[in-house]
Protein backbone atom coordinates (compact mmCIF):
# COMPACT_ATOMS: atom_id res chain seq x y z
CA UNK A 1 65.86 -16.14 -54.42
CA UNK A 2 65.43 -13.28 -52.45
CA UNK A 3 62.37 -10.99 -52.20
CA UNK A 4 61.17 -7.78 -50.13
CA UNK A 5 57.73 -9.54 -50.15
CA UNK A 6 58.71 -12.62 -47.93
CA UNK A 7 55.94 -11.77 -45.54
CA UNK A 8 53.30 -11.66 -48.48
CA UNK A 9 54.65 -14.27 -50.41
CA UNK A 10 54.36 -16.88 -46.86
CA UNK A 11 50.82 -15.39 -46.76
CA UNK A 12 49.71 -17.00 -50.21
CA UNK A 13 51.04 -20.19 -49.92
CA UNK A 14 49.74 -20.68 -46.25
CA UNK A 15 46.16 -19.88 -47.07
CA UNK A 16 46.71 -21.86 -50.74
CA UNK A 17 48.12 -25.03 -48.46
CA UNK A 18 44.96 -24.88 -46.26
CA UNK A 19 45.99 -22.93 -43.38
CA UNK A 20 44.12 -20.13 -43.47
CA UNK A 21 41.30 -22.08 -43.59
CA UNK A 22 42.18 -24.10 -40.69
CA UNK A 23 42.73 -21.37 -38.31
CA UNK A 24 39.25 -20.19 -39.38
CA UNK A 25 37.90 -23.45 -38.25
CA UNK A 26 39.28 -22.56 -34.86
CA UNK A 27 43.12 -24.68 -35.16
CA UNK A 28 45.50 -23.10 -33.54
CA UNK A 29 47.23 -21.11 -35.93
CA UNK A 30 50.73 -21.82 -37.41
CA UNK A 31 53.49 -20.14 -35.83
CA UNK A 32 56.31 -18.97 -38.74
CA UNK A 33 58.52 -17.55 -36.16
CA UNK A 34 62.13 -18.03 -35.57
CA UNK A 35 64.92 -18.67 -38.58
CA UNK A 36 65.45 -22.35 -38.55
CA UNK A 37 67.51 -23.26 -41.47
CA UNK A 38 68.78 -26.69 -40.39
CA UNK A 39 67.41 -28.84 -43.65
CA UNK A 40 70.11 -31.24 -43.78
CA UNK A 41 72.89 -30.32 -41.11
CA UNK A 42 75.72 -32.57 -40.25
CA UNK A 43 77.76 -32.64 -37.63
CA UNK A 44 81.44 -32.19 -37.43
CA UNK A 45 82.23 -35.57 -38.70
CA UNK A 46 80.48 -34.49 -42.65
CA UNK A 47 77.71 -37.29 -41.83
CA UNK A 48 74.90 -36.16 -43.97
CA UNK A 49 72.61 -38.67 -42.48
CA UNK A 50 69.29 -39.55 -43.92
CA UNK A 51 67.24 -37.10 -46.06
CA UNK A 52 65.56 -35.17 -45.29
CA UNK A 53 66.43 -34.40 -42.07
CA UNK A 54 62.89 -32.54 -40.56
CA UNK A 55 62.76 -30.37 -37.91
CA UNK A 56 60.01 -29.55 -35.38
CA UNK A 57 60.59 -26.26 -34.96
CA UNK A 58 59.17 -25.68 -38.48
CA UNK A 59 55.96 -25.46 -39.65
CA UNK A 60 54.92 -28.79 -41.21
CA UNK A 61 52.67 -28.31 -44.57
CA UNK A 62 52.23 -32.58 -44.40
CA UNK A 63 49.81 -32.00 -41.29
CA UNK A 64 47.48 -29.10 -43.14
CA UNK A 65 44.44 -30.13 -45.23
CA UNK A 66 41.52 -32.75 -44.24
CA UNK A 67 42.40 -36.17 -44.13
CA UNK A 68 42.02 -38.54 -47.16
CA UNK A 69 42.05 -42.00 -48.04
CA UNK A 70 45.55 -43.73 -48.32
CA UNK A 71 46.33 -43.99 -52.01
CA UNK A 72 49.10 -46.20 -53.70
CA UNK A 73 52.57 -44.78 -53.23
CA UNK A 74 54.47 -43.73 -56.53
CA UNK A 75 58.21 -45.24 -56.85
CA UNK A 76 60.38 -44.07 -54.06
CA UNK A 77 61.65 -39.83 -55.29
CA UNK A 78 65.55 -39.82 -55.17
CA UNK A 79 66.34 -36.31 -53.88
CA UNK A 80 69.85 -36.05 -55.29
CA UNK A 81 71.24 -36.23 -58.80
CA UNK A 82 73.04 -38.51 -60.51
CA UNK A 83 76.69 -38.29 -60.83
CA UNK A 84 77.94 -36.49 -64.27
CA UNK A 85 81.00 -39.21 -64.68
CA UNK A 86 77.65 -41.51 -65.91
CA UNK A 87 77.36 -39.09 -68.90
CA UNK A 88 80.22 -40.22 -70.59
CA UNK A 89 82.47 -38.18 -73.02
CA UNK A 90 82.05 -35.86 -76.47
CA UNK A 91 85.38 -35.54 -78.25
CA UNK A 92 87.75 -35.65 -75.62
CA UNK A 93 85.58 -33.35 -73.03
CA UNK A 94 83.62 -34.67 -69.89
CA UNK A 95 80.29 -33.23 -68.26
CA UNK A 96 80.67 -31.43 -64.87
CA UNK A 97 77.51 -29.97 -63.05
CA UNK A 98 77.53 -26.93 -61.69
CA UNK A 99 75.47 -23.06 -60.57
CA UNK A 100 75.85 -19.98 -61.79
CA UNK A 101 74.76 -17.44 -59.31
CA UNK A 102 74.22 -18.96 -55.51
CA UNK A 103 74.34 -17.21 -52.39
CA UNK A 104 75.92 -18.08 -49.23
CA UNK A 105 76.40 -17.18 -45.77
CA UNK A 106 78.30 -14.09 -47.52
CA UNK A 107 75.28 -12.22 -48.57
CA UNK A 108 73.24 -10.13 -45.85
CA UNK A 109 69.99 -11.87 -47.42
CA UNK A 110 70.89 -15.81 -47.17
CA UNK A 111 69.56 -17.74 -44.08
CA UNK A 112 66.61 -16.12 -43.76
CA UNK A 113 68.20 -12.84 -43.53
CA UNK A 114 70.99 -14.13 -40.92
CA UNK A 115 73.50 -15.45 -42.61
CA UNK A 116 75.41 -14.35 -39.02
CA UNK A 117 74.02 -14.94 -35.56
CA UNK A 118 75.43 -12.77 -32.66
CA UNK A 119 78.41 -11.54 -35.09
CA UNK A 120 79.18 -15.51 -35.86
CA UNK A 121 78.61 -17.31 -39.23
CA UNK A 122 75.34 -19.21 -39.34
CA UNK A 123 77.23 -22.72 -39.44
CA UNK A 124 73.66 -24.80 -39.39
CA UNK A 125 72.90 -22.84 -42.44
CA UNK A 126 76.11 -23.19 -43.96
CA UNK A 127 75.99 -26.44 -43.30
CA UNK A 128 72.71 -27.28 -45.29
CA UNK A 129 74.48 -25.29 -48.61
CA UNK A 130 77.36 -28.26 -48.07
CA UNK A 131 74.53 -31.02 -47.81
CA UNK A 132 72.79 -29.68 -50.75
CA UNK A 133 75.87 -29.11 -53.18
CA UNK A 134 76.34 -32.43 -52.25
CA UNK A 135 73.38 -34.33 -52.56
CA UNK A 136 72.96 -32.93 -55.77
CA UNK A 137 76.46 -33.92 -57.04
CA UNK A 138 77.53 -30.80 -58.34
CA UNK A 139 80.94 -30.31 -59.74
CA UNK A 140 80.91 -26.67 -59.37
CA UNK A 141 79.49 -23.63 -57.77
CA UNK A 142 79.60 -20.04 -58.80
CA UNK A 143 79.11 -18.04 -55.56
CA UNK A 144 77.30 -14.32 -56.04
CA UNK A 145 77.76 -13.03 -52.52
CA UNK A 146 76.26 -9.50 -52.20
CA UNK A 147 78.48 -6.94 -51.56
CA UNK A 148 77.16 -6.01 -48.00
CA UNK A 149 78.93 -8.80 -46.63
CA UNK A 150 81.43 -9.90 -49.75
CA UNK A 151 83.39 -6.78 -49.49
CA UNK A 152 84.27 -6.81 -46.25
CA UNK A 153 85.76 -9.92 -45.41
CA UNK A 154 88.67 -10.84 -46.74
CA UNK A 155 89.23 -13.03 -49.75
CA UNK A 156 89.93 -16.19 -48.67
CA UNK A 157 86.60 -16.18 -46.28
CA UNK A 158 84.57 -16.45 -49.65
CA UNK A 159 86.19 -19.68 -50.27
CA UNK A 160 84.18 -21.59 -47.33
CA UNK A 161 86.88 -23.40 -46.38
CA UNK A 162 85.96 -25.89 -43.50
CA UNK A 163 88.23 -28.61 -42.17
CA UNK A 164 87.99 -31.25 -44.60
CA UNK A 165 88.30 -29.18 -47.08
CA UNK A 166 91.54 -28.03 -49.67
CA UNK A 167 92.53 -24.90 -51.11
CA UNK A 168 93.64 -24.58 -54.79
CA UNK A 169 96.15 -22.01 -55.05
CA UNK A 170 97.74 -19.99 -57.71
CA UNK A 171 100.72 -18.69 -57.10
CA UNK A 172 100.77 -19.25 -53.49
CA UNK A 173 97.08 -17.52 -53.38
CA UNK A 174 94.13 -19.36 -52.28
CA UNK A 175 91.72 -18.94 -55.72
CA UNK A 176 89.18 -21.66 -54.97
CA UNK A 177 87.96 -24.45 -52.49
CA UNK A 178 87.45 -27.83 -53.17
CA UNK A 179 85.22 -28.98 -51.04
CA UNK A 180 84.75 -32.64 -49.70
CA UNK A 181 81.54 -34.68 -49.59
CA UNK A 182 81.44 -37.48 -46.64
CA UNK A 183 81.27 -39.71 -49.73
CA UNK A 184 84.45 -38.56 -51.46
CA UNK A 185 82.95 -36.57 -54.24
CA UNK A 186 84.50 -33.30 -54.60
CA UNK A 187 82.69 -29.63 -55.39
CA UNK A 188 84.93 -26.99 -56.86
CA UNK A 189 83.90 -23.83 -55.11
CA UNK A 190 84.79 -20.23 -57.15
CA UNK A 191 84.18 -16.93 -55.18
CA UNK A 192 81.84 -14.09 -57.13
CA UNK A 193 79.46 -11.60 -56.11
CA UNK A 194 75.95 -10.03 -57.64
CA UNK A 195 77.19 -6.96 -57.73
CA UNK A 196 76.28 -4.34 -59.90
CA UNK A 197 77.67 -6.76 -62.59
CA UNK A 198 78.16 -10.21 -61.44
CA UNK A 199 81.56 -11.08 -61.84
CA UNK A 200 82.42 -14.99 -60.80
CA UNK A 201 85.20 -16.82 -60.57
CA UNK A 202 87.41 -13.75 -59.38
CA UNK A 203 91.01 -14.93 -58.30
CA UNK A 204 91.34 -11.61 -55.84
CA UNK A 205 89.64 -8.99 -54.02
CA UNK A 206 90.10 -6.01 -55.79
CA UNK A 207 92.74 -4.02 -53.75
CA UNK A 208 91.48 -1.36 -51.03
CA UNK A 209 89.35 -1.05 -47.95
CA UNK A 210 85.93 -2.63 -47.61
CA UNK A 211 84.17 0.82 -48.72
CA UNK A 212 86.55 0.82 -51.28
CA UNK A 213 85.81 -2.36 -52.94
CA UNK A 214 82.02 -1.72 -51.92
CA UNK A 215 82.14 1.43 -54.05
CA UNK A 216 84.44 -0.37 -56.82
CA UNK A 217 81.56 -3.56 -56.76
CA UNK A 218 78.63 -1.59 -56.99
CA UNK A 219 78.90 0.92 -59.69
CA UNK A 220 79.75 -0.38 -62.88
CA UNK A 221 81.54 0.94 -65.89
CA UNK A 222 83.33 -0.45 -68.96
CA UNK A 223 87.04 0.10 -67.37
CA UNK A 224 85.71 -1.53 -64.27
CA UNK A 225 84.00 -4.32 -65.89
CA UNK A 226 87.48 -4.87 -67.96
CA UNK A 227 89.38 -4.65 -65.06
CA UNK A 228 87.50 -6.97 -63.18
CA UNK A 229 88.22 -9.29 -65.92
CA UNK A 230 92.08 -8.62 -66.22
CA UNK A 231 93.24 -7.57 -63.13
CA UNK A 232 90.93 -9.97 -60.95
CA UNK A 233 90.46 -13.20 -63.66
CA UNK A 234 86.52 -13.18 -63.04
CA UNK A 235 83.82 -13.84 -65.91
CA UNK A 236 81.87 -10.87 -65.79
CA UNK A 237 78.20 -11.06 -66.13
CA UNK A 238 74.81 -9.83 -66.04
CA UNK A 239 72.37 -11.40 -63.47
CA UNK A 240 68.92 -10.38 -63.85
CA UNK A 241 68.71 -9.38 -67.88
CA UNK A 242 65.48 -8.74 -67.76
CA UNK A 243 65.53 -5.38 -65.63
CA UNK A 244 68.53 -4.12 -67.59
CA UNK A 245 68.32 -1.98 -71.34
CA UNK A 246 69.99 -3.36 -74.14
CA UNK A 247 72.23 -0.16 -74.49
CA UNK A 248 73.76 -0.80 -70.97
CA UNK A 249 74.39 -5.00 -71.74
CA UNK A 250 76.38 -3.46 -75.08
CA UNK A 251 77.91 -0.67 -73.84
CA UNK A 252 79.63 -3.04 -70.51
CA UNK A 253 81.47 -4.75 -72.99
CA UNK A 254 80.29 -8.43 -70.83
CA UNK A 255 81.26 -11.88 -71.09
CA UNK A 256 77.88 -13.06 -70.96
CA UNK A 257 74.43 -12.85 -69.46
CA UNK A 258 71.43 -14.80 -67.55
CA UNK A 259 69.07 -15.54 -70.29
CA UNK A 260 66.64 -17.23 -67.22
CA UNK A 261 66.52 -16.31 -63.51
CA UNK A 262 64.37 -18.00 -61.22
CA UNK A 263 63.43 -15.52 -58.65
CA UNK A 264 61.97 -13.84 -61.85
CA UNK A 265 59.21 -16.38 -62.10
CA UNK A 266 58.29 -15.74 -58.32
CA UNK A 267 59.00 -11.75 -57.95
CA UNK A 268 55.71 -9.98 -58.27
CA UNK A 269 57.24 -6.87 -59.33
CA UNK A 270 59.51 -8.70 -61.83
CA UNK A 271 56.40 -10.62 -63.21
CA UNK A 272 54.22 -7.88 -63.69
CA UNK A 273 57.16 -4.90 -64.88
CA UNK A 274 59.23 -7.01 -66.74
CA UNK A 275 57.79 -10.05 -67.99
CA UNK A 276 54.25 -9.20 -68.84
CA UNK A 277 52.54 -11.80 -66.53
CA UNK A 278 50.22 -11.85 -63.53
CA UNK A 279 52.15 -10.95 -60.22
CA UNK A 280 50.71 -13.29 -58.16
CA UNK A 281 49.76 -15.63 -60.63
CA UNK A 282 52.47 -18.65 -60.01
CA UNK A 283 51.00 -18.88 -56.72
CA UNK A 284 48.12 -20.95 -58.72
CA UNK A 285 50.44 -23.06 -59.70
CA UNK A 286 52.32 -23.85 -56.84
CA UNK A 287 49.22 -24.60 -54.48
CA UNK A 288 49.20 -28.07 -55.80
CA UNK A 289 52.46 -29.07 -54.28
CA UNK A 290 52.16 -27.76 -51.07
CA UNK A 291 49.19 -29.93 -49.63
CA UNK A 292 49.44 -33.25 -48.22
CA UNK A 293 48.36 -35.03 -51.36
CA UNK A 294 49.75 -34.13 -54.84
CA UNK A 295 52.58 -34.04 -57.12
CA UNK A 296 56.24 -34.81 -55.61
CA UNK A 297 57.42 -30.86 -53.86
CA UNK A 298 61.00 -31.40 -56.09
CA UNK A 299 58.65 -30.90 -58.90
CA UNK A 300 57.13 -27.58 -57.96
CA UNK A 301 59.18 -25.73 -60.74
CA UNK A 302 56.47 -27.41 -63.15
CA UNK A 303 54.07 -25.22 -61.55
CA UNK A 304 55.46 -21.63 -62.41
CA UNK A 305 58.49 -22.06 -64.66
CA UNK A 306 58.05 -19.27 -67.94
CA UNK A 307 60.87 -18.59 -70.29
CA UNK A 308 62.26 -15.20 -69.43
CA UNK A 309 61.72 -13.16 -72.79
CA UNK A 310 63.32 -10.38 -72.40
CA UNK A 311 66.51 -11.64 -71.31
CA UNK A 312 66.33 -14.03 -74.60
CA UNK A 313 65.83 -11.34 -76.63
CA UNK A 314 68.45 -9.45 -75.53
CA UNK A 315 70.97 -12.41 -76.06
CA UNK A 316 69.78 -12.58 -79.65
CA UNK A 317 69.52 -9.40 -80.32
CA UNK A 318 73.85 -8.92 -79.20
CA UNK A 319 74.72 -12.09 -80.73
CA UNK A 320 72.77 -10.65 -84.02
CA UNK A 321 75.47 -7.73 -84.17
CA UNK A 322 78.40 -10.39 -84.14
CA UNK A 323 79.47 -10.15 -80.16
CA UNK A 324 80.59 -13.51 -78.43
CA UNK A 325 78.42 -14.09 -75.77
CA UNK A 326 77.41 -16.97 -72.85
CA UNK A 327 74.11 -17.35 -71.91
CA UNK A 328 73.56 -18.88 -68.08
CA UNK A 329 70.43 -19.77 -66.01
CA UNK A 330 70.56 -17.83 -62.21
CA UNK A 331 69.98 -20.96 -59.99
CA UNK A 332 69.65 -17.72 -57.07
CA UNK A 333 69.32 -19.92 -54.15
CA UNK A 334 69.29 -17.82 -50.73
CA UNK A 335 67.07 -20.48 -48.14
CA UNK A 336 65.18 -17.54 -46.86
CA UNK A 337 61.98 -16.69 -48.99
CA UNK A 338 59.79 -19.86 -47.90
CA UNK A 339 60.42 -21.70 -44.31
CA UNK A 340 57.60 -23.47 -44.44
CA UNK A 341 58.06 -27.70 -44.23
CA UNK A 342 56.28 -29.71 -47.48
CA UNK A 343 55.18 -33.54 -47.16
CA UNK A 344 59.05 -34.73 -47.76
CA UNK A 345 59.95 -32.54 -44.41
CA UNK A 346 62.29 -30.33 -46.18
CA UNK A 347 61.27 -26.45 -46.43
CA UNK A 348 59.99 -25.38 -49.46
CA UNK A 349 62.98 -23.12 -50.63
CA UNK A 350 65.59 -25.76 -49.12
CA UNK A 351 68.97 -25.04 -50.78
CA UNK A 352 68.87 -28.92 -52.09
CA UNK A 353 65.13 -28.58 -53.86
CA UNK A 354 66.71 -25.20 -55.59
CA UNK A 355 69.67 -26.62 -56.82
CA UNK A 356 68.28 -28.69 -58.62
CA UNK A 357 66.03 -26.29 -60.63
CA UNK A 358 68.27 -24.67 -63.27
CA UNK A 359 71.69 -26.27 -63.46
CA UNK A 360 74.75 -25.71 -65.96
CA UNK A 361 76.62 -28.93 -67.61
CA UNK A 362 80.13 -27.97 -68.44
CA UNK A 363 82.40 -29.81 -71.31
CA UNK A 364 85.78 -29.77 -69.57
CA UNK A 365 88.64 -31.42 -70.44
CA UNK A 366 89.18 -31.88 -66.51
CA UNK A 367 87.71 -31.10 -63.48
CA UNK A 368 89.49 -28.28 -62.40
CA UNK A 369 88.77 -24.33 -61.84
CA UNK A 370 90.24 -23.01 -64.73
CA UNK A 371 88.93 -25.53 -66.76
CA UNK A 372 85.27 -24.67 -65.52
CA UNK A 373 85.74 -21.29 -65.88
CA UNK A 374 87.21 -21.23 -69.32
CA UNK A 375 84.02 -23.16 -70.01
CA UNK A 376 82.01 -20.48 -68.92
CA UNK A 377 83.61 -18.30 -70.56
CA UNK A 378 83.76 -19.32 -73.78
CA UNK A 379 80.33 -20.74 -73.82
CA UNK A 380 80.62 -24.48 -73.42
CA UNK A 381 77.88 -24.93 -71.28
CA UNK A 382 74.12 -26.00 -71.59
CA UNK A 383 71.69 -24.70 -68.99
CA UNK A 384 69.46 -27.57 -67.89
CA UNK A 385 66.21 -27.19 -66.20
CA UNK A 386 67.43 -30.15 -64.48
CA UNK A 387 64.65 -30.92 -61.30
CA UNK A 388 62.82 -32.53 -64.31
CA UNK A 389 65.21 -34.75 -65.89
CA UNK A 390 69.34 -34.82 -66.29
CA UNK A 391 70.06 -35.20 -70.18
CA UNK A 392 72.04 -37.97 -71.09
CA UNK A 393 73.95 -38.52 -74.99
CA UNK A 394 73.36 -34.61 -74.52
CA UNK A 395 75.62 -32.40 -77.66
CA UNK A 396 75.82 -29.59 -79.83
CA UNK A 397 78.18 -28.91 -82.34
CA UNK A 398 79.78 -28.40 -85.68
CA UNK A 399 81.44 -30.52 -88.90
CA UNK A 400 82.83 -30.07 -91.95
CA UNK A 401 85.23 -32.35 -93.24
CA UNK A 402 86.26 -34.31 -90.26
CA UNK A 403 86.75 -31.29 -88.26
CA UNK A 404 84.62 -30.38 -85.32
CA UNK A 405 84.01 -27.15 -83.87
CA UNK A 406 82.10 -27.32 -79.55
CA UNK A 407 79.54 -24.98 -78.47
CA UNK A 408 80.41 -21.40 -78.03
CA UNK A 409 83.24 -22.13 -80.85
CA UNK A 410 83.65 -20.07 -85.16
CA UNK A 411 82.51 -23.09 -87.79
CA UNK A 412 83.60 -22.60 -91.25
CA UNK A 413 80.93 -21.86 -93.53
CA UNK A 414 79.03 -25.12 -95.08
CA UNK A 415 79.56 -26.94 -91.43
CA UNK A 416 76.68 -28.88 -89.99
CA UNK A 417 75.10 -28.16 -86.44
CA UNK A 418 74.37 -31.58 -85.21
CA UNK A 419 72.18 -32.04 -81.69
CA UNK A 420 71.86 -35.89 -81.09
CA UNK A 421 67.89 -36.59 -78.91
CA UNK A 422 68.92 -36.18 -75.56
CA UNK A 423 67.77 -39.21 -73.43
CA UNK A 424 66.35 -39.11 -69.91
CA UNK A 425 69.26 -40.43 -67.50
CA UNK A 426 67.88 -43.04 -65.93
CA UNK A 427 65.19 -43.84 -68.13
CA UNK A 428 66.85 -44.29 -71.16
CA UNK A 429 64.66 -46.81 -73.03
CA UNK A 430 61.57 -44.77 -72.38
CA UNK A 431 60.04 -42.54 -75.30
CA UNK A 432 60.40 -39.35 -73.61
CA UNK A 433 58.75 -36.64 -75.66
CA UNK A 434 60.75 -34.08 -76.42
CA UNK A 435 61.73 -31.00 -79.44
CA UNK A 436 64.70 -29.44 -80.56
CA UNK A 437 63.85 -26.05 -82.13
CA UNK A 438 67.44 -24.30 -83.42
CA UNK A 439 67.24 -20.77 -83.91
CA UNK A 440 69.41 -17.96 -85.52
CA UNK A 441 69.64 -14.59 -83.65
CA UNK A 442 68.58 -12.01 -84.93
CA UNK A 443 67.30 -8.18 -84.07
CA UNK A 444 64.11 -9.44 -83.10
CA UNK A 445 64.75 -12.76 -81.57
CA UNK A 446 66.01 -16.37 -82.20
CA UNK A 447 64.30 -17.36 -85.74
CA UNK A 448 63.57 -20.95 -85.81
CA UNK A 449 65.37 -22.35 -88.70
CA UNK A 450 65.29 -26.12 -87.91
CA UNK A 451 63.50 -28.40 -85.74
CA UNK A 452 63.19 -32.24 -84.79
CA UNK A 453 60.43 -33.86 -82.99
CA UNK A 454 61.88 -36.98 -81.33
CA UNK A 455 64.44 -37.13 -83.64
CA UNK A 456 68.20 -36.02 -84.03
CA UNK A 457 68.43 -32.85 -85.25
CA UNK A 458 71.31 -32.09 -88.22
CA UNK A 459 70.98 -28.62 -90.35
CA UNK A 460 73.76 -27.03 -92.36
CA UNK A 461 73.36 -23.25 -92.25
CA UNK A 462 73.13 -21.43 -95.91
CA UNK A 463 74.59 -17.90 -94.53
CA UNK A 464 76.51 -16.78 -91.45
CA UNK A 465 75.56 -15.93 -88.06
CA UNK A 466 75.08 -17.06 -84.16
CA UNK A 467 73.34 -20.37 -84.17
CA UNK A 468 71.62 -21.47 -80.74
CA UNK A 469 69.17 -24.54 -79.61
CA UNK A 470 65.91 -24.74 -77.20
CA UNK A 471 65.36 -28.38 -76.55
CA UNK A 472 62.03 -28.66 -74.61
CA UNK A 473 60.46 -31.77 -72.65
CA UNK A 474 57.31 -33.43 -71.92
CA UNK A 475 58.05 -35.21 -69.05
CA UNK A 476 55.89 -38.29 -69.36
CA UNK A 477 58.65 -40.44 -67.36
CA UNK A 478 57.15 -38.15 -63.87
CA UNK A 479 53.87 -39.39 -64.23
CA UNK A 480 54.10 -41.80 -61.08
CA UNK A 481 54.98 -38.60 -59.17
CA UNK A 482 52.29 -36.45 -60.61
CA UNK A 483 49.58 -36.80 -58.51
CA UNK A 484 46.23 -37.39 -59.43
CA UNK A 485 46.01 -35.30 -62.19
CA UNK A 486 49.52 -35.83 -64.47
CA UNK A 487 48.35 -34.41 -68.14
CA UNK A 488 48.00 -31.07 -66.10
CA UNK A 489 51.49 -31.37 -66.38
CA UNK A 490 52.22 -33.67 -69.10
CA UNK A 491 53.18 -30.91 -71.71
CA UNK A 492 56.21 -29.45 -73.37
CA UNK A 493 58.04 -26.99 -71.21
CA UNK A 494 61.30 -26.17 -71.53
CA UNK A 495 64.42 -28.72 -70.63
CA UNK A 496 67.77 -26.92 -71.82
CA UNK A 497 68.89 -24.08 -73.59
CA UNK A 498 72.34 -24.76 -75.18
CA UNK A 499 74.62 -21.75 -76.20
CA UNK A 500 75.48 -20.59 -80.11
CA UNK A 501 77.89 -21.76 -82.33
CA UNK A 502 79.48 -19.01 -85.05
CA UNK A 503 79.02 -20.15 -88.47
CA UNK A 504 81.11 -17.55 -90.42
């Protein structure tokens, strides 16, 4: 989630958390110096210890604002996620969790802009992506390393390999990490970059010097797109739609696109140029998190998350002229846009509070890096606003006959689309509110054609075309960690977007 405007954007929230008004009042003012990035740092032996693991050196939002009276404490907020074997099976096919588009300490941005210190890697840093890809139990991580750093080193440094670690190889060559958590879980870890497309899961470096690939990376073309795709095995996408013209998405022949970005619903500039809303408006909605008092700081996404329309459109308006697409949500964690400490001691833009923001679940018929990718690929994957609830009995798919057809998959004609409720995880017997709008694409956008309001949703289309779901949420199961005003909150937004299934 990187931005130009740090600087500006630390400005807002430290006079919306109180600060500015503090110093006013004659406190000494807060010192945002230095680039700690040490949110949840282990040492050599992988112990994550106890989050979250604070640090002194960083401002501390839980001391800002006047003091108030001691209210009742909500439930106690688990900071990870729940483990995806709980989520059971659809047809022979398991959930893994996992990011599309996360940066490292292989993009010049990351770490608060060092991502290396005195020519070294920034291992503290590093060391809090580890502790947050594993706290948050993901299966498996797209990396998007910029190509300032990503084409210069060689391939197998993309793979973060550290000592506990193994390397999947393919024909003798390293093509992916599988990275160990202290408590045994394993994160499958495919190289990429956001480039000028945003190829992931590439097997190789494309062949060359570093200016070489640099100049190959950054300037995008059909033949290099395709190339990237056959010569280097990477799904090639589009990160951040909503700058791009629909004649460029067709004419790059992609696999698929981000139909949602995060740093979108934070980027002035993006705001204001490309999705018609007030630049600095989010910062509004933020302000209640930040404070001493208020709703839980995991939950912050409630306060600015908008559907990116442009990007939505342009996935309906390819899939409406018969191309095979996948639509993903950019998770586009960097831990360097907000340093300062909320109530929970954990920075506000800590790589574990991102990750859990926009997630992908996976149906895999094992948990392995081809099978993730060829997932990905072929579009059997849900993106899941996930910081506000993981879905359980969570499906989408086709029958006719006794024959099924999964997401991203050509039904026959006179198939039904059947989405089951998803439940809460977790809080299964509670009456979560929720709505599950299917749309056809088309031109113009996704035309609802079928919806269920706290029901299962079953609709068999009457003509052909690409056939996609918006499931949204009102997450009346957070109340305890709303604060003291919860209905500000207590309304649909959106939960998951699923991707389409071809009814010819």
């Amino acid at each position: 989630m990187s931005s130009p405007r740090t600087a500006l954007l630390l400005v807002f929230l430290l006079a919306l958390s109180g600060c500015a008004r503090d110093a006013a009042q004659g406190q000494d003012p807060i010192d945002v110096g230095g680039n700690d990035v040490r949110d949840t740092a282990t040492d050599d032996s992988g112990d994550t210890g106890d989050l979250p693991d604070a640090d002194a050196t960083t401002p501390d939002i839980a001391d800002v604002g006047d003091d108030v009276d001691a209210a009742e404490p909500p439930p106690p907020w688990d900071p990870r996620l729940p483990d995806t074997a709980g989520l059971g099976t659809r047809r022979g096919l398991r959930f893994g969790r996992g990011i599309v588009h996360l940066h490292s300490i292989h993009s010049h941005d990351a770490c608060d802009y060092t991502p290396r210190v005195d020519g070294e890697y920034n291992e503290p840093c590093l060391q809090s992506w580890r502790d947050a890809v594993c706290a948050t139990r993901q299966d498996v991580v797209f990396l998007t390393e910029h190509e300032e750093h990503a084409a210069e080193v060689d391939f197998e440094e993309l793979l973060l390999r550290r000592r506990s670690d193994k390397l999947i190889l393919r024909d003798g060559k390293p093509i992916a990490n599988e990275l160990s958590c202290p408590d045994g879980h394993i994160v499958v870890v495919l190289p990429g970059g956001e480039f000028d497309v945003m190829p992931v899961g590439l097997d190789a470096h494309i062949e060359g010097t570093p200016e070489e690939r640099a100049e190959f990376y950054n300037n995008a073309t059909p033949g290099r797109v395709a190339r990237m795709r056959n010569e280097l095995g990477a799904v090639v996408l589009q990160a951040h739609t909503e700058s791009r013209e629909i004649a460029q998405l067709r004419a790059l022949n992609l696999d698929g696109f981000e139909i949602y970005n995060l740093h979108a619903n934070i980027d002035p500039d993006i705001r204001k140029d490309y999705l018609g809303l007030d630049p600095w408006g989010f910062t509004q909605g933020v302000q209640p998190f930040v404070g001493r008092e208020g709703p839980e700081p995991d939950l912050v996404l409630l306060g600015f998350l908008a559907p990116n329309e442009p990007a939505l459109l342009a996935f309906d308006r390819l899939l409406s002229e018969g191309r095979t697409l996948v639509g993903t949500g950019g998770n586009d964690a960097h831990q360097n846009t907000i340093p300062l400490r909320m109530r929970d001691g954990e920075r506000v833009d800590s790589y574990r509070r991102m990750m859990r923001f926009v997630t992908h679940h996976f149906l895999v018929a094992e948990p392995t890096a081809d099978a993730y990718k060829d997932a990905l690929r072929n579009g059997r994957t849900f993106v899941v606003f996930e910081t506000f609830a993981t879905p359980a009995n969570l499906d989408f798919y086709a029958e006719r006959d006794g024959v099924f057809t999964e997401m991203g998959a050509r039904a026959r004609r006179g198939a039904t689309l059947r989405i089951p409720r998803p439940k809460v995880a977790g809080h299964e017997d509670a009456d979560v509110p929720s709505t599950i709008t299917l749309l056809r694409a088309e031109f113009n956008g996704g035309v609802p054609v079928a919806e269920a309001v706290d029901d299962d949703l079953e609709f068999t289309p009457d003509r052909p075309g690409a056939y996609r779901a918006e499931i949204r949420i009102n997450p009346t199961h957070l109340e305890p960690w709303l604060g003291d005003d919860p209905d500000a909150y207590l309304v649909s937004t959106p939960w998951i977007y699923t991707n389409p299934i071809y009814v010819e």
